[in-house]
Structure formats: structure tokens, C-alpha cells
Protein backbone atom coordinates (compact mmCIF):
# COMPACT_ATOMS: atom_id res chain seq x y z
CA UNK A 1 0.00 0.00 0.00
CA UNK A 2 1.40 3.29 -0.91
CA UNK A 3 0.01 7.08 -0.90
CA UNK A 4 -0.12 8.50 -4.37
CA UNK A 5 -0.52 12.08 -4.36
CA UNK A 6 -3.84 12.89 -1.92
CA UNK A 7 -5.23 8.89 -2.34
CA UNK A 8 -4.88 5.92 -1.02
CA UNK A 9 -3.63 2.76 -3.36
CA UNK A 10 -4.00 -0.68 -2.88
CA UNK A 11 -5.08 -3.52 -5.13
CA UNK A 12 -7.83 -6.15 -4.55
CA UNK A 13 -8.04 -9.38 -5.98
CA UNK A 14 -11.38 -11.21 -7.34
CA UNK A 15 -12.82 -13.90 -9.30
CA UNK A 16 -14.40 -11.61 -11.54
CA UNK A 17 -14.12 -8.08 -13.10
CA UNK A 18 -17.46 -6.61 -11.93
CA UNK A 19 -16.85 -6.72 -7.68
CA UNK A 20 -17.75 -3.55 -5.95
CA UNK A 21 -16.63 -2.50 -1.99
CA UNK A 22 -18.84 -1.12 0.51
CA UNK A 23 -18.09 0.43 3.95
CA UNK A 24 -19.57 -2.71 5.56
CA UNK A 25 -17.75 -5.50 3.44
CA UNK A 26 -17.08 -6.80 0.05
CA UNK A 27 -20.02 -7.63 -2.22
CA UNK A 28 -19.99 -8.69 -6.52
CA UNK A 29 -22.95 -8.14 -8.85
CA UNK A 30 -23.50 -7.70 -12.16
CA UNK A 31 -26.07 -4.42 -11.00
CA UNK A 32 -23.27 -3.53 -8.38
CA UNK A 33 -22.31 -0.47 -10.44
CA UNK A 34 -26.22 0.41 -11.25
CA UNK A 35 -26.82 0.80 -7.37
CA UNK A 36 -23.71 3.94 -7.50
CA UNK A 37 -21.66 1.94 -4.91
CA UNK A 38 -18.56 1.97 -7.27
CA UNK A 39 -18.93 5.32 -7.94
CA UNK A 40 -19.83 6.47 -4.20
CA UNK A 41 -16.23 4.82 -3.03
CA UNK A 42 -14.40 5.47 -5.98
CA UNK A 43 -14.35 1.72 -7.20
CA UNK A 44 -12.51 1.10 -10.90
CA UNK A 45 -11.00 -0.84 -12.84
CA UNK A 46 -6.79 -0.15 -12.88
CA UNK A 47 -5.67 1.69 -16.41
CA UNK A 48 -2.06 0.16 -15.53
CA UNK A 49 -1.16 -1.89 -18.58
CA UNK A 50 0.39 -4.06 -16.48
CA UNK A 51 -2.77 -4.66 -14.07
CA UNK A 52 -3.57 -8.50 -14.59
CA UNK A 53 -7.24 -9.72 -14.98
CA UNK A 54 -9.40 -9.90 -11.93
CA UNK A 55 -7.46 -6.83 -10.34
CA UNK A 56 -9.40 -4.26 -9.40
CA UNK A 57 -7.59 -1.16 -7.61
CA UNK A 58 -10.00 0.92 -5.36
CA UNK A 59 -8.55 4.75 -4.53
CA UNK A 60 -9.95 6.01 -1.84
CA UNK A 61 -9.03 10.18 -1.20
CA UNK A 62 -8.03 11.23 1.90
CA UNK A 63 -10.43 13.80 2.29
CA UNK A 64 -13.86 14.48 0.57
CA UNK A 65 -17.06 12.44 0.41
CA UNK A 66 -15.49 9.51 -1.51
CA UNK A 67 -13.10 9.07 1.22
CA UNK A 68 -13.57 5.67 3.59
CA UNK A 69 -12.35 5.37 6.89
CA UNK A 70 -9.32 3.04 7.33
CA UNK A 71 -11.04 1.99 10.32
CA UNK A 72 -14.18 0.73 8.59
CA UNK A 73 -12.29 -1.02 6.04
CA UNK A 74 -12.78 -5.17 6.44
CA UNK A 75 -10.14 -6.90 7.56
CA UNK A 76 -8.66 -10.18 5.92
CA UNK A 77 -8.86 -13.28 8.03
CA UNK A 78 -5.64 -14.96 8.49
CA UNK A 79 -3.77 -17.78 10.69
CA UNK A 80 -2.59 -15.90 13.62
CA UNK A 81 0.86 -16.01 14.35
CA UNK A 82 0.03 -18.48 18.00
CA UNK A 83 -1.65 -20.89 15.98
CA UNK A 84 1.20 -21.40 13.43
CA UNK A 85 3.84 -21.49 16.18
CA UNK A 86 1.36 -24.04 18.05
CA UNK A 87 0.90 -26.11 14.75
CA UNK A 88 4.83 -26.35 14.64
CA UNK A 89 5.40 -27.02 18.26
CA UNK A 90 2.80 -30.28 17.87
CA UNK A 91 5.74 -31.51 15.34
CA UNK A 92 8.47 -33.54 15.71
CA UNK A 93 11.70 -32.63 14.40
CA UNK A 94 10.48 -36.00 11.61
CA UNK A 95 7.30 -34.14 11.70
CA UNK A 96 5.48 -36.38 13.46
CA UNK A 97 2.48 -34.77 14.65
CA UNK A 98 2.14 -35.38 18.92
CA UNK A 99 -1.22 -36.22 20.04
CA UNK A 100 -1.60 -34.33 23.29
CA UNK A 101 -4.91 -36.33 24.51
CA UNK A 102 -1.84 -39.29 25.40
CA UNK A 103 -0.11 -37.02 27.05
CA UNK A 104 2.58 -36.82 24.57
CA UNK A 105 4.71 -33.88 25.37
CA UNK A 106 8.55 -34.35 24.74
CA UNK A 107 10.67 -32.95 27.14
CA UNK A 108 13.02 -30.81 24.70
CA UNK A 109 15.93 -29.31 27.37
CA UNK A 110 18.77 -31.01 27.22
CA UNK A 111 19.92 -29.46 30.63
CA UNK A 112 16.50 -30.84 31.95
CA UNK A 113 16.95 -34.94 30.32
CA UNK A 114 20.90 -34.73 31.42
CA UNK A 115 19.86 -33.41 35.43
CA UNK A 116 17.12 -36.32 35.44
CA UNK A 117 19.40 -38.97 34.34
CA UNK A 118 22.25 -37.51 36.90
CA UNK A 119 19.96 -37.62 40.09
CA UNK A 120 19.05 -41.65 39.15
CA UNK A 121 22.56 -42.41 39.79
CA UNK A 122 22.63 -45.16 37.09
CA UNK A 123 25.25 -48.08 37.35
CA UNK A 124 26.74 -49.88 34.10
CA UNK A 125 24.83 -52.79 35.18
CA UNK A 126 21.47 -51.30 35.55
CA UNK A 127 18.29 -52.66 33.62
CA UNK A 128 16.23 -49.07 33.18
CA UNK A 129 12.70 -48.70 32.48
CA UNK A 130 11.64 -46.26 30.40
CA UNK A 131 7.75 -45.33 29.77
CA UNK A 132 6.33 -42.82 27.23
CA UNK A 133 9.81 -42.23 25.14
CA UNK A 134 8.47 -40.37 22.60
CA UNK A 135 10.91 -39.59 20.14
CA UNK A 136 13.99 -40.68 22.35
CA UNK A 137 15.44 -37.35 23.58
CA UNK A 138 16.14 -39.45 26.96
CA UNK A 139 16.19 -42.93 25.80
CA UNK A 140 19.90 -41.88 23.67
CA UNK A 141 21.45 -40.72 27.46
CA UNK A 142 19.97 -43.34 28.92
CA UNK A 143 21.67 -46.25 26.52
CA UNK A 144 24.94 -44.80 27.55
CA UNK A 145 24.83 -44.84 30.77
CA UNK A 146 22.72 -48.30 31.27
CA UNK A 147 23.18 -52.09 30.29
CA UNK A 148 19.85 -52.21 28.75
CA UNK A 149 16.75 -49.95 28.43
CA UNK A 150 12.49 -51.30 28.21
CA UNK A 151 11.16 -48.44 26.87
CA UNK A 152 7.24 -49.11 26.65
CA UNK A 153 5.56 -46.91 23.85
CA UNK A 154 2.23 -47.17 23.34
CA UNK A 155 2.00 -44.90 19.88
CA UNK A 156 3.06 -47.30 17.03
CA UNK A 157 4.40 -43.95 15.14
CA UNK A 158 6.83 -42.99 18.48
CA UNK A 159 8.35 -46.46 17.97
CA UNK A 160 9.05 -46.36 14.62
CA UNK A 161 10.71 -43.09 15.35
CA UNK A 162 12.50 -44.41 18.00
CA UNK A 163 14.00 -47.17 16.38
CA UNK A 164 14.97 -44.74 13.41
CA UNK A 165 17.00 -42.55 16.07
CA UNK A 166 19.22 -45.77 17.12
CA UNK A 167 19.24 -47.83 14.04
CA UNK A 168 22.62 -48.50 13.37
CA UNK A 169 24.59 -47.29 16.51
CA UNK A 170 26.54 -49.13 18.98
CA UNK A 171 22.85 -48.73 21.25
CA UNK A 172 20.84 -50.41 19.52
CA UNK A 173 21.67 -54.08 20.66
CA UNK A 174 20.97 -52.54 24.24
CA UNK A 175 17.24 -51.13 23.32
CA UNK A 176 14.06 -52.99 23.96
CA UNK A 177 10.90 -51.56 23.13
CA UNK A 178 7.54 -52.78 24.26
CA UNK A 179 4.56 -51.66 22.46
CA UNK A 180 1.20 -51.34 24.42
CA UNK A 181 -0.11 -49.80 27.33
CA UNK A 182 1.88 -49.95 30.54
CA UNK A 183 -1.12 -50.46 32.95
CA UNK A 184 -1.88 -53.23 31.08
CA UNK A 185 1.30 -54.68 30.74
CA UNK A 186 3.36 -57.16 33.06
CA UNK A 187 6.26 -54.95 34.12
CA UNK A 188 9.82 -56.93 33.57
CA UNK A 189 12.58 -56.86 35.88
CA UNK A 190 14.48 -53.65 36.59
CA UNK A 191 17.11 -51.87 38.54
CA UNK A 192 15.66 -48.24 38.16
CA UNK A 193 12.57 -46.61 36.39
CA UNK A 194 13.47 -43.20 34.67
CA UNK A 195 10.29 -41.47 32.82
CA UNK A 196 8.64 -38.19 31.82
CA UNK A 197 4.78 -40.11 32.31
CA UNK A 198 1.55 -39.27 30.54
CA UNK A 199 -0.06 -37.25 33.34
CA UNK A 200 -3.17 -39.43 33.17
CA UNK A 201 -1.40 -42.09 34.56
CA UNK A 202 0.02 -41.09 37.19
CA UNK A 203 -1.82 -42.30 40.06
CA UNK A 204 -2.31 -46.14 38.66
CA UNK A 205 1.40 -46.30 37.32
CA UNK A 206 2.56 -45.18 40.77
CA UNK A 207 1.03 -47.71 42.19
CA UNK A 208 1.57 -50.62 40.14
CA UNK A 209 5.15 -49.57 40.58
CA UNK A 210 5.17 -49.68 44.17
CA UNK A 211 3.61 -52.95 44.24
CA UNK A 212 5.93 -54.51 41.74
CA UNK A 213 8.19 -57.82 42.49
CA UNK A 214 11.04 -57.94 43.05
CA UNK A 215 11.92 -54.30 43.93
CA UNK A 216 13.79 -51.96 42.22
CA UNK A 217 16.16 -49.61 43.88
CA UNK A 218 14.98 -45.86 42.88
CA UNK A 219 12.24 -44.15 40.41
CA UNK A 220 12.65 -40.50 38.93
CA UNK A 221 9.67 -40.18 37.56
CA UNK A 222 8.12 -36.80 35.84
CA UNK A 223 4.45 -35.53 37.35
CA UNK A 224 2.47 -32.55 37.28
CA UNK A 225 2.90 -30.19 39.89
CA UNK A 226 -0.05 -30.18 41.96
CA UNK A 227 0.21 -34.56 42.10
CA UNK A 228 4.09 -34.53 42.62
CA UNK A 229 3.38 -31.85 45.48
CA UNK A 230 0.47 -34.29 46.81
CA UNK A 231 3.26 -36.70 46.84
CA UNK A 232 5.13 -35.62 49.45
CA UNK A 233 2.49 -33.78 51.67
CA UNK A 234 2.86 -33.93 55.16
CA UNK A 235 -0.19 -34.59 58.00
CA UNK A 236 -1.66 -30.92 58.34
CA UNK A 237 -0.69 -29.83 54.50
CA UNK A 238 -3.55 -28.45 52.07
CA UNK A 239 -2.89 -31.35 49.78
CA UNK A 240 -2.31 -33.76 52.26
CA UNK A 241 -4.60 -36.63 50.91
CA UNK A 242 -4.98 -40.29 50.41
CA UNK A 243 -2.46 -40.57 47.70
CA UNK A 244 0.08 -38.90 50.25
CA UNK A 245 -0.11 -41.24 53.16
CA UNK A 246 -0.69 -44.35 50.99
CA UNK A 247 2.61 -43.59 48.97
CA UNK A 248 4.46 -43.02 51.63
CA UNK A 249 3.54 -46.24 53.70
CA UNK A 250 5.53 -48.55 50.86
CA UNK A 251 8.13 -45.78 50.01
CA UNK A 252 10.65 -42.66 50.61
CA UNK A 253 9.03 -39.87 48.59
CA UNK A 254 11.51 -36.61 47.62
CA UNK A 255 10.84 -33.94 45.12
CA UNK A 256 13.51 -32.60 43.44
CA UNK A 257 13.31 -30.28 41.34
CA UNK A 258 10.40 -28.11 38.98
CA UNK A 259 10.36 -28.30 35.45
CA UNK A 260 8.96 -25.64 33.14
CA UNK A 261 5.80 -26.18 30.80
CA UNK A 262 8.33 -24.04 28.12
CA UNK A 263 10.92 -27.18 28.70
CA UNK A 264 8.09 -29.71 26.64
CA UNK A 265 7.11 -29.45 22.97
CA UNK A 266 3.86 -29.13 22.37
CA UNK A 267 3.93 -27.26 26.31
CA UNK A 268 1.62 -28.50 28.27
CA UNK A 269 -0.80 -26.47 30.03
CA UNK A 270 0.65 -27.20 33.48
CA UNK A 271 3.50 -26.97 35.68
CA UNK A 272 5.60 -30.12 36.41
CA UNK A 273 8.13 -31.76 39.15
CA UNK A 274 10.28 -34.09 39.10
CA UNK A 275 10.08 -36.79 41.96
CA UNK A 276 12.14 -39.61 43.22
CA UNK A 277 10.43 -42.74 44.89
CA UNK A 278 12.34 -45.20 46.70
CA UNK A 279 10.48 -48.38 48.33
CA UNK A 280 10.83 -49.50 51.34
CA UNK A 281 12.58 -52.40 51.19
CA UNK A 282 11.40 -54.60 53.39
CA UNK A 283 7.68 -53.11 53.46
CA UNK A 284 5.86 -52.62 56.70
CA UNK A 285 4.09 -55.61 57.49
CA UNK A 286 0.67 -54.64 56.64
CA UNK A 287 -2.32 -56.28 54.55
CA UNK A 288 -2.57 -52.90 51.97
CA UNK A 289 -5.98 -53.78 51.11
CA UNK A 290 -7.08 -53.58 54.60
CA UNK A 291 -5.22 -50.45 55.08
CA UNK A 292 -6.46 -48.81 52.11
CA UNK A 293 -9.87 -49.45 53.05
CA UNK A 294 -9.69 -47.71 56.38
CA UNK A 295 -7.81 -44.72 54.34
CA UNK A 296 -10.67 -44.59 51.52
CA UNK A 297 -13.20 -43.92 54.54
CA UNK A 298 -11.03 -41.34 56.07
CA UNK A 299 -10.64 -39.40 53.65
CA UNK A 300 -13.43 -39.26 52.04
CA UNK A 301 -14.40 -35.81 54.09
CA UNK A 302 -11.22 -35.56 55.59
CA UNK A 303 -11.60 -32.56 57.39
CA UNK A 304 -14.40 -34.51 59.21
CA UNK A 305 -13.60 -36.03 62.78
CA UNK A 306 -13.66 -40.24 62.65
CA UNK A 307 -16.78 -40.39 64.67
CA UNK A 308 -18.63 -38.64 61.78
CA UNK A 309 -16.96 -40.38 59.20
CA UNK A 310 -17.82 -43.90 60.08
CA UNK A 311 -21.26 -43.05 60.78
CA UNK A 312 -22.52 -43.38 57.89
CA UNK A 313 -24.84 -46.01 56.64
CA UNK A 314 -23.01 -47.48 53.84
CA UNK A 315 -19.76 -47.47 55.51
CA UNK A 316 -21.71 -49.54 58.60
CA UNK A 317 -23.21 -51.93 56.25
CA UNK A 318 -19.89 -52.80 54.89
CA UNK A 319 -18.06 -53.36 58.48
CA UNK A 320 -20.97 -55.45 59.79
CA UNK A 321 -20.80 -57.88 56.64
CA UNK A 322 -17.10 -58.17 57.00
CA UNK A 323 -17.56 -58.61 60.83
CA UNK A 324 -20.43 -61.19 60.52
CA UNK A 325 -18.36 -63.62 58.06
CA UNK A 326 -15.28 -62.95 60.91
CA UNK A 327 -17.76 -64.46 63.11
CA UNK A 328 -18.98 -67.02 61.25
CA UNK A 329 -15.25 -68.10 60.05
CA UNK A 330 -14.22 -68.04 63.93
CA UNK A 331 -17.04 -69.75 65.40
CA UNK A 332 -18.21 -66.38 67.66
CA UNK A 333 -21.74 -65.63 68.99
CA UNK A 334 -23.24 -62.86 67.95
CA UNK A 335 -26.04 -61.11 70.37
CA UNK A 336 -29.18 -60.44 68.80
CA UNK A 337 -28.63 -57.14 70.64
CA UNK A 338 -25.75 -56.20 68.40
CA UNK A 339 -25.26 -52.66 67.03
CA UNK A 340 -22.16 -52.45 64.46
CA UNK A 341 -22.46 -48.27 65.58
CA UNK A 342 -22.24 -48.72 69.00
CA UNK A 343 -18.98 -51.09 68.41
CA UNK A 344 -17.36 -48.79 65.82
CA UNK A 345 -17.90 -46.13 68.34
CA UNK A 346 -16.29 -48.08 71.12
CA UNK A 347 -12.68 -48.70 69.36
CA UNK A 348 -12.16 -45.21 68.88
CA UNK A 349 -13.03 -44.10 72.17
CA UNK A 350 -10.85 -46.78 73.36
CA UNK A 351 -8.10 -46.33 70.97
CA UNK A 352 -8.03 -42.31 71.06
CA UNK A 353 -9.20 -41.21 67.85
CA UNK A 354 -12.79 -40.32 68.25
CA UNK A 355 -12.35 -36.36 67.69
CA UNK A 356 -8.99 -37.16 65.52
CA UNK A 357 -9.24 -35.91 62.02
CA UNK A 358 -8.03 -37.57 58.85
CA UNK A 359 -6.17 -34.44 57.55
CA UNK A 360 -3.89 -34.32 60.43
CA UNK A 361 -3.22 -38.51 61.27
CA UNK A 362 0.48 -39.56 60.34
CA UNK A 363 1.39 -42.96 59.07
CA UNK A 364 2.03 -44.58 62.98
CA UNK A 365 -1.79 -43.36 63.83
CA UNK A 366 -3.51 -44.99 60.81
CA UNK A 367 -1.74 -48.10 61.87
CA UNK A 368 -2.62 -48.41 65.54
CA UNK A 369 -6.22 -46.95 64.11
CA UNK A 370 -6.48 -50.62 62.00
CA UNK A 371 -5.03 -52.83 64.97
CA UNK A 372 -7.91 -51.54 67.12
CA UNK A 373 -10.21 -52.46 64.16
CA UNK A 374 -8.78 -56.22 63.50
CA UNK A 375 -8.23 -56.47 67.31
CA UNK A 376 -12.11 -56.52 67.46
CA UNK A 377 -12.87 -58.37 64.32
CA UNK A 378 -13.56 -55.89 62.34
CA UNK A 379 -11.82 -55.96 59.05
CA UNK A 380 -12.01 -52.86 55.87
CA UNK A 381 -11.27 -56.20 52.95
């Protein structure tokens, strides 16, 4: 666009020769000219020799009733510049396009992938499980430092990219790639589990880790914030919860360090942490099933006291079927007087924890919370 002496020049480009502007938008008509809107705006065709067909060059003065406001003028529609920088961010490097709704987001820093690899403290021995590699941006660090590497993948395209990355390198022999989901998957053995997870995992991969045979020494393990900071919550924390006090009966829980949403490509939308879990090797002598039932019904409101929380009616029902086949199984009496309330109410007055709250019960009271319970016959499996 240029100013030639008092107008404005620019060129518009149509199907046809007979298209006509108006101050609203852009209209074409073969009775377009017989209405006066060409005139009215100054609309005509360009005498330039070299204007090509279907150009049409409206002038508009800068003054004077055939002048139109810039402002007024309509505006083309184009691909902002966000949505082409998001387009290329969704791309791999092999252009690949990353589907986001399996939490595929590739940790990109190189500063990041080297500090997470450093803090496992790998050994030339070391087996090393790997889940969601993408395109292998850790997997390549983590064949040098390891004896072998299970990388499950559950994206057939990741794979082939994968194996692309180490075909033909002194690696590759040391690879082994399982394709499916992990949840679903009999883990194999390993010394240490290094992963940037699919956030919708988490919780389930967590725990199937944790319950895994024979142990493994250490996990560094990738999480959104808010779930690696539930993590490690301590009795009396805001996010002190369930998860917390379930992961850190089987294991040592650190975080150590926060990662960036700008360190991923395509960035996610949250925060993230990286955490290290370590189980407890022996683990406490506990039936976890029983344990996490009494949990579930703590925290379920757990800024309720325990005397509320186990009065209501389905949690009753459930204790008095599990304490009537304890009965039966054992050979005890049961009075036709019997009230599961009134006895639910008795072990915690006797063991302490009547006005006790969920929120703020460590690991130690849970524990002598569930002896009282199985001292009595009452069981939470």
C-alpha cells in the first residue's frame, strides 16, 4: 500500500471483473455499479497496462465524500501467528504430529533430560525402564549410561521413530521396546525406572510400581505439579490426601526439582516436578488392602472427625458384613442385641481417635487406628 498524491492505493483481488466495496464488506454483482456503490467509493478498474485480470484497484481520497475510513475497512482473516507457532510445536523434528490427549509432550531441554538422568545415579549394570519415550530425547542418554533400556511406547508412530533414532549405533543391541499400554502390561525386571509419564497415569502407574516384584532400587519419575506436590504432603498440609499417606507407607518420597511447561514441545498447560520414589525395602508388614480401606473412609471428608466419618450407613453396612463372616469363620456368637455403631464407636473411644481428624493422622496413627479395628474383628477387605 502506498500514498499517491492525496489517495490511497492498494489492489484487490477477485474472481471476476465486476466486484464492488462497501463500507460494511465486500459484495460482486453484475447491477453492483447500477446501485452507484462503485462510484460512491471510488471503485474502478486499474488503467495500468500491467494490471492482470481480476485486479481491481479501489482509490480512496483522503479527504472528501469519496473518502472511507481506514477503520471501517474489512479486515482479511488470516492464521494468527500463536496458531502457526502451536501447529509447529505439535511436530516432531520427523514431523510427526504429537497427540496431546496421550499425554505426549517431549521434554526438549537437554539441561533438563541430562539433570534427570544424573539424580538416578545409574550403574553400568542397571536394567532401566523407560515409559512414554516419545521420540527418544532421553532414551539416547539413557543407553549410555545403562546395560539395557524397556522403553514401553504405546503410539506405534513414536516407535518407529524411535527405532529410526538408534538404528545402526553401537545402542541399539541394548534397546528394547515394548509396544502397548503400561497399565496393562506385566512390568519386567528392573534396577531403576526413569520417565517423563503421561499425566493421566500417574496415580495407577505409581502404584503398580510400588507394588511390583522384586523391587527396584529408585524411580525418577516426571508428574504434574499439583500430584508430585500431593506426593510428598505432610499430616496438616492443604494437599495432604490419600495418595500422600498411601505412597508413603511402601516408600521414601523426595521432590527434586520443577520443570517448566516451556521445557516440553507441544507445552503442556501445566506446571511439572520431578520426583524420586524409593520403596521401602522390606515393606511394613501390613495387609494394603485392609489399610487402604480404612484410608478410603477417612478421607473421604477428611476434614471430618472419625466419629462422623464412620457413621454413615453405607460405611456400617460394609463393616458389619465383614464382621459377621469374621464371626462365622471363627465360630463367635453374635447377640441379637448387636449394634455395628455402637462397636465402631467403642474402638475409637478406646483407641483415642474419636475427635482425631483424617487431615492431620500420620502414618504410625492410621496403623494403631487398624489394629484396634482387627483387634475386634472388624476388618475394611
Amino acid at each position: 500500500m502506498g500514498v499517491v498524491g492525496h489517495s490511497l492505493q492498494f489492489s484487490l483481488v477477485y474472481l471476476g471483473s465486476k466486484n464492488y466495496i462497501s463500507q460494511q464488506n465486500i459484495t460482486r454483482g453484475p447491477r453492483g455499479r447500477e446501485k452507484g456503490r462503485g462510484r460512491r467509493l471510488g471503485l474502478f478498474p486499474d488503467p495500468s497496462p500491467t494490471c492482470l485480470p481480476g485486479v481491481v484497484v479501489v482509490r480512496l481520497g483522503l479527504s472528501g465524500q469519496n473518502s472511507l475510513p481506514l477503520s471501517r475497512m474489512p479486515k482479511a482473516k488470516s492464521v494468527t501467528r500463536g496458531r502457526r507457532r502451536e501447529r509447529l510445536e505439535q511436530k516432531s523434528a520427523g514431523g510427526v504430529m504429537f497427540n496431546t490427549g496421550l499425554g505426549q509432550h517431549i521434554l526438549k531441554n537437554p539441561l533438563i533430560v541430562n539433570s534427570i538422568i544424573d539424580k538416578a545415579a545409574l550403574r553400568p549394570t542397571d536394567v532401566v525402564l523407560e515409559v512414554g519415550p516419545g521420540t527418544g530425547n532421553m532414551t539416547v542418554k539413557l543407553l549410555e549410561k545403562a546395560k539395557k533400556v524397556v522403553a514401553c511406547e504405546l503410539d506405534p508412530r513414536l516407535v518407529a521413530e524411535l527405532h529410526k533414532r538408534v538404528q545402526g549405533t553401537p545402542q541399539a543391541s541394548k534397546l528394547q521396546v515394548m509396544v502397548g499400554d503400561v497399565l496393562k502390561t506385566d512390568l519386567p525386571f528392573f534396577d531403576a525406572c526413569v520417565a517423563n509419564l503421561p499425566y493421566q497415569i500417574s496415580s495407577p502407574f505409581v502404584f503398580k510400581l510400588l507394588l511390583h516384584r522384586p523391587f527396584f532400587r529408585c524411580a525418577i519419575l516426571m508428574f504434574q505439579r499439583e500430584f508430585a506436590l500431593r506426593l510428598v504432603a505432610k499430616p496438616g498440609d492443604k494437599l495432604y490426601c490419600r495418595l500422600s499417606i498411601n505412597t508413603q507407607l511402601l516408600a521414601r518420597v523426595d521432590h527434586l526439582m520443577k520443570v517448566g511447561k516451556n521445557n516440553f514441545r507441544p507445552p503442556p498447560k501445566v506446571e511439572s516436578s520431578v520426583v524420586r520414589i524409593e520403596p521401602k525395602n522390606p515393606p511394613p508388614p501390613i495387609n494394603f488392602q485392609e489399610w487402604d480401606g480404612l484410608v478410603r473412609i477417612t478421607f473421604v471428608r477428611k476434614n471430618k472427625t472419625l466419629s462422623a466419618a464412620f457413621k454413615s450407613s453405607a460405611v456400617q453396612q460394609l463393616l458389619e458384613k465383614n464382621y459377621r463372616i469374621h464371626c462365622s469363620v471363627h465360630n463367635i456368637a453374635i447377640p441379637e442385641d448387636f449394634s455395628i455403631a455402637d462397636k465402631i464407636q467403642k474402638i475409637l473411644m478406646d483407641t483415642g481417635f474419636s475427635d482425631k481428624r483424617a487431615r492431620s493422622m500420620d502414618i504410625d496413627d492410621f496403623i494403631r487406628l487398624l489394629h484396634g479395628f482387627n483387634a475386634e474383628g472388624i476388618h475394611f477387605s
